[in-house]
Protein backbone atom coordinates (compact mmCIF):
# COMPACT_ATOMS: atom_id res chain seq x y z
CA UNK A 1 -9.94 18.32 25.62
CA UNK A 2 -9.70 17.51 21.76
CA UNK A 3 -9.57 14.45 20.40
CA UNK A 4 -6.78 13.53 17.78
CA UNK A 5 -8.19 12.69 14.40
CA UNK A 6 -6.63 9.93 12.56
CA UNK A 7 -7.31 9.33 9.08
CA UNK A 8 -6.42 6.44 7.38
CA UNK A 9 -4.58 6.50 4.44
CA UNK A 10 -5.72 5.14 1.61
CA UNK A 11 -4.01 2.12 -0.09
CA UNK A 12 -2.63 2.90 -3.72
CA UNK A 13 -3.96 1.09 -6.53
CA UNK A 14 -1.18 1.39 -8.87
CA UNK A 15 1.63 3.01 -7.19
CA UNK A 16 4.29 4.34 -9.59
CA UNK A 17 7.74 2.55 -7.90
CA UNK A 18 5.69 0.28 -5.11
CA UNK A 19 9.25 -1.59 -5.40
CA UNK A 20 11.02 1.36 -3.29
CA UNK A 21 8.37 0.68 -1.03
CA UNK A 22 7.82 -1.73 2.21
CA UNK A 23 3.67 -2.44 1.68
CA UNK A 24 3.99 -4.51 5.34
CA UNK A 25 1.98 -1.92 7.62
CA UNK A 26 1.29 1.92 7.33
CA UNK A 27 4.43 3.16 7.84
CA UNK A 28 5.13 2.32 4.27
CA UNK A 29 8.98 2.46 4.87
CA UNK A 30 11.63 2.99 2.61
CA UNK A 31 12.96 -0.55 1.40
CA UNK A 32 16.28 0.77 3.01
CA UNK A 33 14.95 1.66 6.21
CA UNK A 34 12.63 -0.64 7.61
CA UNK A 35 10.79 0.86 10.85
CA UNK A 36 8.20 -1.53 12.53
CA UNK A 37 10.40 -4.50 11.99
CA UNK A 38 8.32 -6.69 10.43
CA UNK A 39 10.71 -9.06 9.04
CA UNK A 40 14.22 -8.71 7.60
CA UNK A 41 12.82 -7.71 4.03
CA UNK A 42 10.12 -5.79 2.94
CA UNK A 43 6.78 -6.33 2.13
CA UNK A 44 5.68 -6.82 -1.91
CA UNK A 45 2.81 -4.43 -3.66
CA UNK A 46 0.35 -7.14 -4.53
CA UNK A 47 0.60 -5.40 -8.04
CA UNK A 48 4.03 -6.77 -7.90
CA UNK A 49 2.49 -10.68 -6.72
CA UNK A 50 -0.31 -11.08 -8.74
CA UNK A 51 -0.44 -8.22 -11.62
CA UNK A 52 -2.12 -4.84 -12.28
CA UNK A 53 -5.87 -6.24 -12.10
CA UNK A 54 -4.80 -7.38 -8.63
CA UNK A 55 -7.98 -5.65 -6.84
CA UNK A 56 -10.04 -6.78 -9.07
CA UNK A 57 -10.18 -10.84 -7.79
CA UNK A 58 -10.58 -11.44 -4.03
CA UNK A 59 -12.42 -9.85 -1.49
CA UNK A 60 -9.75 -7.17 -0.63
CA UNK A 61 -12.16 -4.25 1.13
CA UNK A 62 -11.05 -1.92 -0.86
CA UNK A 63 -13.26 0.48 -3.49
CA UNK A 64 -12.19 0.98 -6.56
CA UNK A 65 -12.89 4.33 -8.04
CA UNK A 66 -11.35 4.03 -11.20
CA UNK A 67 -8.26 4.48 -10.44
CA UNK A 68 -9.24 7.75 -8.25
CA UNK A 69 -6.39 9.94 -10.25
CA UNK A 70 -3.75 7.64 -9.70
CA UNK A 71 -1.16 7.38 -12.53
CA UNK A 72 0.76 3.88 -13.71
């Protein structure tokens, strides 16, 4: 019997519209069609909260690889 593989996915940097986006769990729902409920409203970017250098403060477990190809 075979296992199933799961691979995380990883967490944008700078997503280009993270406002379309509910950031709450991996689902990452549509802002119109939230699917774990978690909450009434989605979730913020923390791009959106605390700026584009966001990652760079904090202990957030996440490695930065300059910006690994993702676009602004």
């Amino acid at each position: 019997m075979r296992k199933a593989r799961t691979v995380a996915k990883t967490f944008p940097l700078h997503p280009k519209h993270p406002e379309r986006i509910c950031w709450g769990c991996d689902k990452y729902c549509s802002k119109d069609a939230l699917g774990c409920g978690n909450g009434s409203d989605r979730t913020q970017h923390p791009a959106e909260l605390l700026g584009e250098d966001w990652y760079e403060y904090g202990d957030w477990g996440l490695v930065a690889e300059k910006d690994a190809g993702e676009t602004r």
